[in-house]
C-alpha atoms as a PDB file:
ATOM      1  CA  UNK A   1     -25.189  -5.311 -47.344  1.00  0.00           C
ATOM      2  CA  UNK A   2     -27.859  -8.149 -48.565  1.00  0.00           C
ATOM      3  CA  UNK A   3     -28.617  -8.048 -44.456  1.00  0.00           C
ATOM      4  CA  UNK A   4     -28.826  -4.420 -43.952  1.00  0.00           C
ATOM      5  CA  UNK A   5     -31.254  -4.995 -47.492  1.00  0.00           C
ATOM      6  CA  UNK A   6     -33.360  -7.332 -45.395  1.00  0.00           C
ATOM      7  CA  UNK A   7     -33.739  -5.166 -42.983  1.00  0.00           C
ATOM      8  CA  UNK A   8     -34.188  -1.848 -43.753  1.00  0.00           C
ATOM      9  CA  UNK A   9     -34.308  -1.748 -47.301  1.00  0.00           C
ATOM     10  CA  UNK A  10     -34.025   2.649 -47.785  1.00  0.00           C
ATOM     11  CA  UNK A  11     -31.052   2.598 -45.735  1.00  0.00           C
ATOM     12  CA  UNK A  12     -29.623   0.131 -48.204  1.00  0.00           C
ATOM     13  CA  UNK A  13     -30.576   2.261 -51.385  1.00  0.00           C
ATOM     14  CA  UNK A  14     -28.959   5.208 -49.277  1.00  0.00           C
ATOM     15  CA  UNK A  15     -25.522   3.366 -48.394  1.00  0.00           C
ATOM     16  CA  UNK A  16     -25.130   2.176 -52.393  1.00  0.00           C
ATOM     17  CA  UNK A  17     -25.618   6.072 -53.675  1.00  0.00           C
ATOM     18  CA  UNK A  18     -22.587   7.024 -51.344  1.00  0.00           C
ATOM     19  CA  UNK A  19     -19.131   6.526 -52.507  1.00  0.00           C
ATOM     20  CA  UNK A  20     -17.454   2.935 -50.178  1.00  0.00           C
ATOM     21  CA  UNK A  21     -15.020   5.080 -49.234  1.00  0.00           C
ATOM     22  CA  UNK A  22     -16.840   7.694 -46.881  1.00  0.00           C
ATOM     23  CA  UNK A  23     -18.606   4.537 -45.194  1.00  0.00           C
ATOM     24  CA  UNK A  24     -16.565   1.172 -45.346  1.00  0.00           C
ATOM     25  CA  UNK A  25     -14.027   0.871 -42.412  1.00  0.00           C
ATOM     26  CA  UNK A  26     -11.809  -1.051 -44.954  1.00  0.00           C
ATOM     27  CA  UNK A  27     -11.002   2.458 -46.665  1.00  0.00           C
ATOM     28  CA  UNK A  28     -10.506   4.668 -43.286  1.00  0.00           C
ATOM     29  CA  UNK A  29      -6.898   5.783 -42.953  1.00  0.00           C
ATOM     30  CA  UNK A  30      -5.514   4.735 -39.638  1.00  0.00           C
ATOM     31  CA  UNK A  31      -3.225   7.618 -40.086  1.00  0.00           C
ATOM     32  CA  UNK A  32      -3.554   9.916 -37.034  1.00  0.00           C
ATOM     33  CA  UNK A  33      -4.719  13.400 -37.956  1.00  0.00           C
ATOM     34  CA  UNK A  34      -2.931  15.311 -35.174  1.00  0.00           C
ATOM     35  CA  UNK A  35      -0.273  14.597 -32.925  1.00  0.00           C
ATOM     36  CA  UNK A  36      -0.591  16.356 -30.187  1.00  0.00           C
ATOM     37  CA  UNK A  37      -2.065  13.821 -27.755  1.00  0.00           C
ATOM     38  CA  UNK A  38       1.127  11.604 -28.477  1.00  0.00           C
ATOM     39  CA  UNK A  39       3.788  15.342 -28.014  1.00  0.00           C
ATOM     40  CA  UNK A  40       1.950  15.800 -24.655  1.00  0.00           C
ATOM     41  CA  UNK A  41       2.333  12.455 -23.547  1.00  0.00           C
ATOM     42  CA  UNK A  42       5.892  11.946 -24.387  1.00  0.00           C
ATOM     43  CA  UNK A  43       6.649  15.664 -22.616  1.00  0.00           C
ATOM     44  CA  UNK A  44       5.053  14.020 -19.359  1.00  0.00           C
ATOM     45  CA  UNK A  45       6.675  11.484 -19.199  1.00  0.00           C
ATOM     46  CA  UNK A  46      10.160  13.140 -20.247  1.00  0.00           C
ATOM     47  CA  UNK A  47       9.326  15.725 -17.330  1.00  0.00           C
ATOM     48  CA  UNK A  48       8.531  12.643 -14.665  1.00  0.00           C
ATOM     49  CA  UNK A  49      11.827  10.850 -15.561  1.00  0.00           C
ATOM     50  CA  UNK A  50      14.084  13.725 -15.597  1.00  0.00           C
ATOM     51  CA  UNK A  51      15.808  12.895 -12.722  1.00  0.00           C
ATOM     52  CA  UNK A  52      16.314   9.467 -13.279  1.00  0.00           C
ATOM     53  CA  UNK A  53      17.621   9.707 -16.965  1.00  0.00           C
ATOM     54  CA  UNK A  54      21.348  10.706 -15.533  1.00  0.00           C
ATOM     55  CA  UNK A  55      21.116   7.445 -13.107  1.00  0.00           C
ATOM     56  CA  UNK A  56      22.713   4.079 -14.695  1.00  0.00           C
ATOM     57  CA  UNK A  57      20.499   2.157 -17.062  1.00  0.00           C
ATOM     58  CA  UNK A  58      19.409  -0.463 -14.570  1.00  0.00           C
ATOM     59  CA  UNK A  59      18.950   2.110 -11.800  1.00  0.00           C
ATOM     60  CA  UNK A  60      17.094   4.407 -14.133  1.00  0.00           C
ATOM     61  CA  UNK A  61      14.845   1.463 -14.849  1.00  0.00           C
ATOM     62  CA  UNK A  62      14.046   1.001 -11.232  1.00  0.00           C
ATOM     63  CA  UNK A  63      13.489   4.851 -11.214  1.00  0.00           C
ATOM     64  CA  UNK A  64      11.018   4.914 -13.168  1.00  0.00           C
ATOM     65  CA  UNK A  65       9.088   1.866 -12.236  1.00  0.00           C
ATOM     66  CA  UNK A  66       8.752   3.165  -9.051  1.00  0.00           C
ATOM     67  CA  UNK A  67       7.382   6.548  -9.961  1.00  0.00           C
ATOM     68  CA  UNK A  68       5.123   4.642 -12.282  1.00  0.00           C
ATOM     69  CA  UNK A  69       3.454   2.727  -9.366  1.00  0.00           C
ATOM     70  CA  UNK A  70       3.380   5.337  -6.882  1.00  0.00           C
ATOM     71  CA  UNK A  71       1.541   7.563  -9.547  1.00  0.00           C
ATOM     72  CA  UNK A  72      -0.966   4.426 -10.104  1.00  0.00           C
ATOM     73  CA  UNK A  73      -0.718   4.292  -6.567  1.00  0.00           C
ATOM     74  CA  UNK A  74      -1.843   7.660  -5.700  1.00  0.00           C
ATOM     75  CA  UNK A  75      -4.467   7.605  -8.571  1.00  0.00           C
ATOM     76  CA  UNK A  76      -6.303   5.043  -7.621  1.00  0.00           C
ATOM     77  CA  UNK A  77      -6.692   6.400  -4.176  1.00  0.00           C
ATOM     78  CA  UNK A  78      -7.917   9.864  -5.317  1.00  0.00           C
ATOM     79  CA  UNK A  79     -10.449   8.205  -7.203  1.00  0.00           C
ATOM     80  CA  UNK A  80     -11.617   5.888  -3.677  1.00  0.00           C
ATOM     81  CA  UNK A  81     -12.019   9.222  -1.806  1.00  0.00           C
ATOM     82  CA  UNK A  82     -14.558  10.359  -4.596  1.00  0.00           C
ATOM     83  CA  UNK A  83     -18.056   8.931  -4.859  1.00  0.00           C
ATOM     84  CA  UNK A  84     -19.394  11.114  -7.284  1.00  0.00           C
ATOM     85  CA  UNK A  85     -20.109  11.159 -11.473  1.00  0.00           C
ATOM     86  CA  UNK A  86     -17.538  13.392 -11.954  1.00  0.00           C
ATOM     87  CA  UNK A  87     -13.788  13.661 -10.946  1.00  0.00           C
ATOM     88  CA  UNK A  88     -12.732  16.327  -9.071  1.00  0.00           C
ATOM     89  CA  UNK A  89     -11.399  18.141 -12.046  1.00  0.00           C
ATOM     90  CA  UNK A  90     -14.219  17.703 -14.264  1.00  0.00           C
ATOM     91  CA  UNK A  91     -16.647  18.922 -11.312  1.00  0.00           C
ATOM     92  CA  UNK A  92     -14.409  22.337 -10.815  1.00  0.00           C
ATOM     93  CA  UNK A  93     -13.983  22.695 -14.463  1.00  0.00           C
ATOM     94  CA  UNK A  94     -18.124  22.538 -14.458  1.00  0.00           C
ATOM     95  CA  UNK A  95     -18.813  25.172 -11.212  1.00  0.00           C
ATOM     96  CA  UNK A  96     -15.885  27.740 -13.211  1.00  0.00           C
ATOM     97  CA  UNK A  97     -18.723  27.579 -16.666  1.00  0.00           C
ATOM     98  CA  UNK A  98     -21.640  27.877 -14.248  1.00  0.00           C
ATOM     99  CA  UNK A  99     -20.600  30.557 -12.249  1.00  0.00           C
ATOM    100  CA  UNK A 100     -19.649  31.779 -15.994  1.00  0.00           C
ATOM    101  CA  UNK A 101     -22.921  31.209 -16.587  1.00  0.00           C
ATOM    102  CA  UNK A 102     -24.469  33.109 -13.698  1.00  0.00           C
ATOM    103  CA  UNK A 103     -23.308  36.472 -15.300  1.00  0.00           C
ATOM    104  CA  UNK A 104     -24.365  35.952 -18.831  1.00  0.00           C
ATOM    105  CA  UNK A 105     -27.926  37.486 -20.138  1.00  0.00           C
ATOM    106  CA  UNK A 106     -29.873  36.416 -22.994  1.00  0.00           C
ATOM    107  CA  UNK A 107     -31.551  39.680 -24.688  1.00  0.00           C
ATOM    108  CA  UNK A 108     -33.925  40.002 -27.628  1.00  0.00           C
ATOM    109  CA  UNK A 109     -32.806  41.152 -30.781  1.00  0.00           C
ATOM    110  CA  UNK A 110     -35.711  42.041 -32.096  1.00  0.00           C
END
């Protein structure tokens, strides 16, 4: 704080009227808010290994290492055969909203 003080001595007034706890990091619950990100995940992965989860343990192991590296595999050369700014996903999910976009008409409202 005596830096931030030094240098910009408003922003320093500002930061002191505001409760620590809506600005320190020290206070910021690491608690995630949603789960969904970590459901998705987990049902991937549960769909990818479906077949292997009936094998033996070490053979289910080997399963699934192998279907981890082909995937990397495979990944890494759909991203060689694109030299663009956006993935191939991105860049259809971008022409769907502008041909969205083509039929939509701004009008006055008075």
């Amino acid at each position: 704080m005596q830096k931030m003080k030094e240098i910009d001595a408003a922003a320093h007034q500002w930061l002191e009227q505001m409760a620590p706890n809506t600005w320190v990091r020290a206070f910021f619950s690491t608690f995630p808010k949603c789960d969904v990100l970590l459901n998705n995940n987990c049902e991937v992965f549960n769909k990818d290994i479906l077949e292997a989860r009936e094998l033996p343990i070490l053979s289910m192991l080997e399963r699934i290492k192998n279907q981890i590296m082909t995937r990397h595999y495979d990944k890494q050369k759909e991203a060689e055969n694109f030299a663009r700014t956006f993935c191939p996903k991105t860049r259809n999910f971008f022409f769907k909203n502008v041909e969205f976009a083509n039929i939509c008409y701004a009008t006055p409202a008075g």
